[in-house]
N, C-alpha and C. Protein backbone atom coordinates (compact mmCIF):
# COMPACT_ATOMS: atom_id res chain seq x y z
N UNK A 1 -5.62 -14.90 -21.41
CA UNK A 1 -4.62 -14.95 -20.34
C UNK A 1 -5.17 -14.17 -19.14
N UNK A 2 -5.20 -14.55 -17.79
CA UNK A 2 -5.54 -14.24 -16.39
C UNK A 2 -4.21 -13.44 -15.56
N UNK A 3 -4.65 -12.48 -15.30
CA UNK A 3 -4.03 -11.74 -14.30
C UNK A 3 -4.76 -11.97 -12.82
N UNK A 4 -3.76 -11.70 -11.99
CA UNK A 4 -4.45 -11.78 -10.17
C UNK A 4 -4.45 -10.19 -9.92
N UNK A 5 -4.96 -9.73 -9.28
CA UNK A 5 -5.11 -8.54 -9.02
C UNK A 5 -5.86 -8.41 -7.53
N UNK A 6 -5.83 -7.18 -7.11
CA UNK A 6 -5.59 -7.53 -5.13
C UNK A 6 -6.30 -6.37 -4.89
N UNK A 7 -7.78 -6.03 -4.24
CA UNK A 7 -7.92 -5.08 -3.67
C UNK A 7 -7.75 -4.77 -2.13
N UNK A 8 -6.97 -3.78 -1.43
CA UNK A 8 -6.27 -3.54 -0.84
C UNK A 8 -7.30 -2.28 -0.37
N UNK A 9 -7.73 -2.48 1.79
CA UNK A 9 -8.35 -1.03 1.68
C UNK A 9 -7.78 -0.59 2.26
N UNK A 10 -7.91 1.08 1.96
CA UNK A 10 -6.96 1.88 2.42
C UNK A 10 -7.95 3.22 3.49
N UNK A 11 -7.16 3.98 4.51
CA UNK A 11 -7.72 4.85 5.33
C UNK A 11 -6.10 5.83 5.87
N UNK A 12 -6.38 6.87 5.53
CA UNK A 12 -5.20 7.53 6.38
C UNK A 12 -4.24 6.70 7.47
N UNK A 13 -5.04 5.87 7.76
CA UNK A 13 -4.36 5.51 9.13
C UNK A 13 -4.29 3.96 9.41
N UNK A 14 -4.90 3.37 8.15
CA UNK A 14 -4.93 1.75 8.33
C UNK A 14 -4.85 1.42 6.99
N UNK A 15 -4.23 0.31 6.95
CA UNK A 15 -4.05 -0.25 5.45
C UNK A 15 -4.76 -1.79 5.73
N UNK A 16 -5.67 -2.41 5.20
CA UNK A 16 -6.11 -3.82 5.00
C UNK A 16 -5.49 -4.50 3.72
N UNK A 17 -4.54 -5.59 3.70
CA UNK A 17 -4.46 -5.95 2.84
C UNK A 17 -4.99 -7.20 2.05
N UNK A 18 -5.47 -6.89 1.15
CA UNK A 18 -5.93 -8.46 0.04
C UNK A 18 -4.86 -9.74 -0.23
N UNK A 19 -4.41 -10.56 0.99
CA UNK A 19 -3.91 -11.90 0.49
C UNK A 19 -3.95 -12.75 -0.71
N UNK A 20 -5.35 -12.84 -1.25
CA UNK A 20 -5.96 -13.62 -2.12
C UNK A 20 -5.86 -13.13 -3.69
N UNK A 21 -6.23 -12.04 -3.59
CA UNK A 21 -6.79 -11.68 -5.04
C UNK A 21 -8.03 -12.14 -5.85
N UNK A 22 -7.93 -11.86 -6.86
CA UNK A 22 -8.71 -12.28 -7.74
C UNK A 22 -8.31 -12.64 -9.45
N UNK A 23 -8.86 -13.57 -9.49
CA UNK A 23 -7.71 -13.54 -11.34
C UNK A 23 -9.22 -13.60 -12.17
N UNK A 24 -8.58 -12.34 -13.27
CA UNK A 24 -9.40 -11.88 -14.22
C UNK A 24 -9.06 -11.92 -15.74
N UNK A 25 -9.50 -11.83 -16.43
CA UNK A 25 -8.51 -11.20 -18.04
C UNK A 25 -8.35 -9.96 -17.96
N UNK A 26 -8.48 -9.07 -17.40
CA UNK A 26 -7.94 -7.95 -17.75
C UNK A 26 -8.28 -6.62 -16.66
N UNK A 27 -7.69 -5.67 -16.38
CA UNK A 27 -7.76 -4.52 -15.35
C UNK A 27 -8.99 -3.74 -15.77
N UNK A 28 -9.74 -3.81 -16.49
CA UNK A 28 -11.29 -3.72 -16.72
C UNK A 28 -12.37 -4.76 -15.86
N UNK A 29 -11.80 -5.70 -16.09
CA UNK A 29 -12.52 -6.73 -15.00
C UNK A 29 -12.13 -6.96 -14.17
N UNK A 30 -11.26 -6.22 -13.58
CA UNK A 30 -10.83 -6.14 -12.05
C UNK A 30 -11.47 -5.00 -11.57
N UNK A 31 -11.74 -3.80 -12.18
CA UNK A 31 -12.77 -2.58 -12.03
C UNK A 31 -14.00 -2.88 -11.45
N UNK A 32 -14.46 -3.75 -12.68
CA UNK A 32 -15.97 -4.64 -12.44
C UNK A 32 -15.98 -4.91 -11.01
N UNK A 33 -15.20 -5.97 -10.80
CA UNK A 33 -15.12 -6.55 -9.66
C UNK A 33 -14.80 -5.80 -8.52
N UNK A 34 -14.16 -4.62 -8.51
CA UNK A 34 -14.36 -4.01 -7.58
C UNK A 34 -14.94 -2.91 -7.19
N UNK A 35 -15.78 -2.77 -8.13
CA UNK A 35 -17.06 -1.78 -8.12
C UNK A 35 -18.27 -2.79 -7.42
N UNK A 36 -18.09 -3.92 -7.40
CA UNK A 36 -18.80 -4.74 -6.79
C UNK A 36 -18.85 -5.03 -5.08
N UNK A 37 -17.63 -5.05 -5.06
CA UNK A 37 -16.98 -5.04 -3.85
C UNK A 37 -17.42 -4.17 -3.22
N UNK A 38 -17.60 -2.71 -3.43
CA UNK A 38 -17.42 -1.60 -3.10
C UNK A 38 -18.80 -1.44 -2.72
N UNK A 39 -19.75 -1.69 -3.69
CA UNK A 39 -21.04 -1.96 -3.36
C UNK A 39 -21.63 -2.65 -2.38
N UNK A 40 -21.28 -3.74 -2.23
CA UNK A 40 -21.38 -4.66 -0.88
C UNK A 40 -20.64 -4.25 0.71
N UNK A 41 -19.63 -3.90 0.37
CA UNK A 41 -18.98 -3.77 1.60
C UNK A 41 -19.34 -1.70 2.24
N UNK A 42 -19.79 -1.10 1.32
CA UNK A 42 -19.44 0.42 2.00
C UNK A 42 -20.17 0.71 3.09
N UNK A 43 -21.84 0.25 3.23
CA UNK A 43 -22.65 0.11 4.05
C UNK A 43 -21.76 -0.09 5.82
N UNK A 44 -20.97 -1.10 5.56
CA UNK A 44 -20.45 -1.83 7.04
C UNK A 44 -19.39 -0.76 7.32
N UNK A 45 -18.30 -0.31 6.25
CA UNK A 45 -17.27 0.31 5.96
C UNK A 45 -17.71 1.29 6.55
N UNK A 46 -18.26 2.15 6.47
CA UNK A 46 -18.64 3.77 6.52
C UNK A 46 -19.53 3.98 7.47
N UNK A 47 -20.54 2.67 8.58
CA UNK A 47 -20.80 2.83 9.51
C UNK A 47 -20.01 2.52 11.00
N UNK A 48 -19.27 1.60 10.11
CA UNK A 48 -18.18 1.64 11.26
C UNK A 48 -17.07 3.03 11.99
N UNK A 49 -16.96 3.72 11.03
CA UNK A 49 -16.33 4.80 11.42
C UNK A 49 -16.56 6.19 10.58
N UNK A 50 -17.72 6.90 10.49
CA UNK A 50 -18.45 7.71 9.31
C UNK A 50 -17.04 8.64 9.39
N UNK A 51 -16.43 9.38 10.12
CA UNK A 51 -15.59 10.28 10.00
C UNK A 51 -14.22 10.09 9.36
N UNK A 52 -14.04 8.53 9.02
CA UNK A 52 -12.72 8.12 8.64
C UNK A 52 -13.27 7.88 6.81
N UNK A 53 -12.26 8.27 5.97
CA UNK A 53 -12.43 7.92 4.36
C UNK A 53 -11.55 6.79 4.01
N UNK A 54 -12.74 6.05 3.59
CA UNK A 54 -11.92 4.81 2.85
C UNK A 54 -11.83 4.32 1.44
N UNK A 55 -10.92 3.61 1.16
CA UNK A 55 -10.25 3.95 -0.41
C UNK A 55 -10.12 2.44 -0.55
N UNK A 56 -10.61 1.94 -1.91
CA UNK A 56 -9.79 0.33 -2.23
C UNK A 56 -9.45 1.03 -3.15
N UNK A 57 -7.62 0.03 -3.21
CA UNK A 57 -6.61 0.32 -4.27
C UNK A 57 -6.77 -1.22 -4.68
N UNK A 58 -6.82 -0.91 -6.06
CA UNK A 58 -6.52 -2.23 -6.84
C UNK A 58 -5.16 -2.23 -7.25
N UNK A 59 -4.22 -3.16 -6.84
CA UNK A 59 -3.23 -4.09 -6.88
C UNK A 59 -2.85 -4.77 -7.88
N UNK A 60 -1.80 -4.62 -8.84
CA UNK A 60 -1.51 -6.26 -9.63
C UNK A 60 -0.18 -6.79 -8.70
N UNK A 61 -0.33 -8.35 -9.23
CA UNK A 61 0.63 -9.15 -8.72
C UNK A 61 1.79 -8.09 -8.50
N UNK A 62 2.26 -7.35 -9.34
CA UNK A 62 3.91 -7.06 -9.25
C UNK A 62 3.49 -6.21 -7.96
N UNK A 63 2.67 -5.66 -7.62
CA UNK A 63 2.42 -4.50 -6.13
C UNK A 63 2.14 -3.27 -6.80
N UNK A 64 2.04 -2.82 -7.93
CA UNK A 64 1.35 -1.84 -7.65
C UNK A 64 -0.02 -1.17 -8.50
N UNK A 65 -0.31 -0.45 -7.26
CA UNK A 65 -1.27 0.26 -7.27
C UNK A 65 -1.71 1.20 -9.00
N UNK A 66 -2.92 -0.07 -9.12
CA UNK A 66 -3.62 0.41 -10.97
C UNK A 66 -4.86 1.17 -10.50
N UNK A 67 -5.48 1.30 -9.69
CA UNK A 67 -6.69 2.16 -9.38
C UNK A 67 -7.02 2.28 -8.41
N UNK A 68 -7.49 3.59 -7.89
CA UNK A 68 -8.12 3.92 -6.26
C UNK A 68 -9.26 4.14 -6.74
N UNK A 69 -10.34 3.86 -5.46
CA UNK A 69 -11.69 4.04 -5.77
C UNK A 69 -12.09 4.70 -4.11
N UNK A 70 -13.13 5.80 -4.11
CA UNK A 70 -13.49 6.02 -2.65
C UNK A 70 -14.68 5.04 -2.50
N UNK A 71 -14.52 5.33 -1.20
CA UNK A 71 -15.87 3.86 -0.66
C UNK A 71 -16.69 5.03 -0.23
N UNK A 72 -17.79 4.97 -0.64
CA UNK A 72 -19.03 6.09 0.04
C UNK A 72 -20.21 5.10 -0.14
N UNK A 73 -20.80 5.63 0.71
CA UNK A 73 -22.46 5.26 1.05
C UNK A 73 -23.38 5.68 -0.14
């Protein structure tokens, strides 16, 4: 069975939200997947604004928040 799950980034002062999701079997493989994410995107993330900290929250369908992760270089 597949769950959707939503990473969502977060900054003191801005929230981006995940429309889409992703559907996985389980909030372990939504981890995966957004340890992946996190990997790809921190580079752009953290040169865009080095002084600001940014956070993806993973999301399930119902809204809430199953894991924060910091985004670092």
């Amino acid at each position: 069975m597949s769950e959707r799950f939503y990473f969502d980034l977060e900054s003191g002062e801005e929230t981006i939200r995940d429309d889409d999701g992703v559907e996985v079997g389980s909030l372990e493989e939504a981890m995966a997947e957004a340890r992946s994410v996190i990997a790809e995107m921190a580079d752009e993330v953290c040169a865009s604004d080095p002084d600001r900290s940014w956070s993806l929250v993973v999301r399930d369908a119902a809204g809430h928040a199953r894991r924060r992760l910091s985004i670092r270089r």
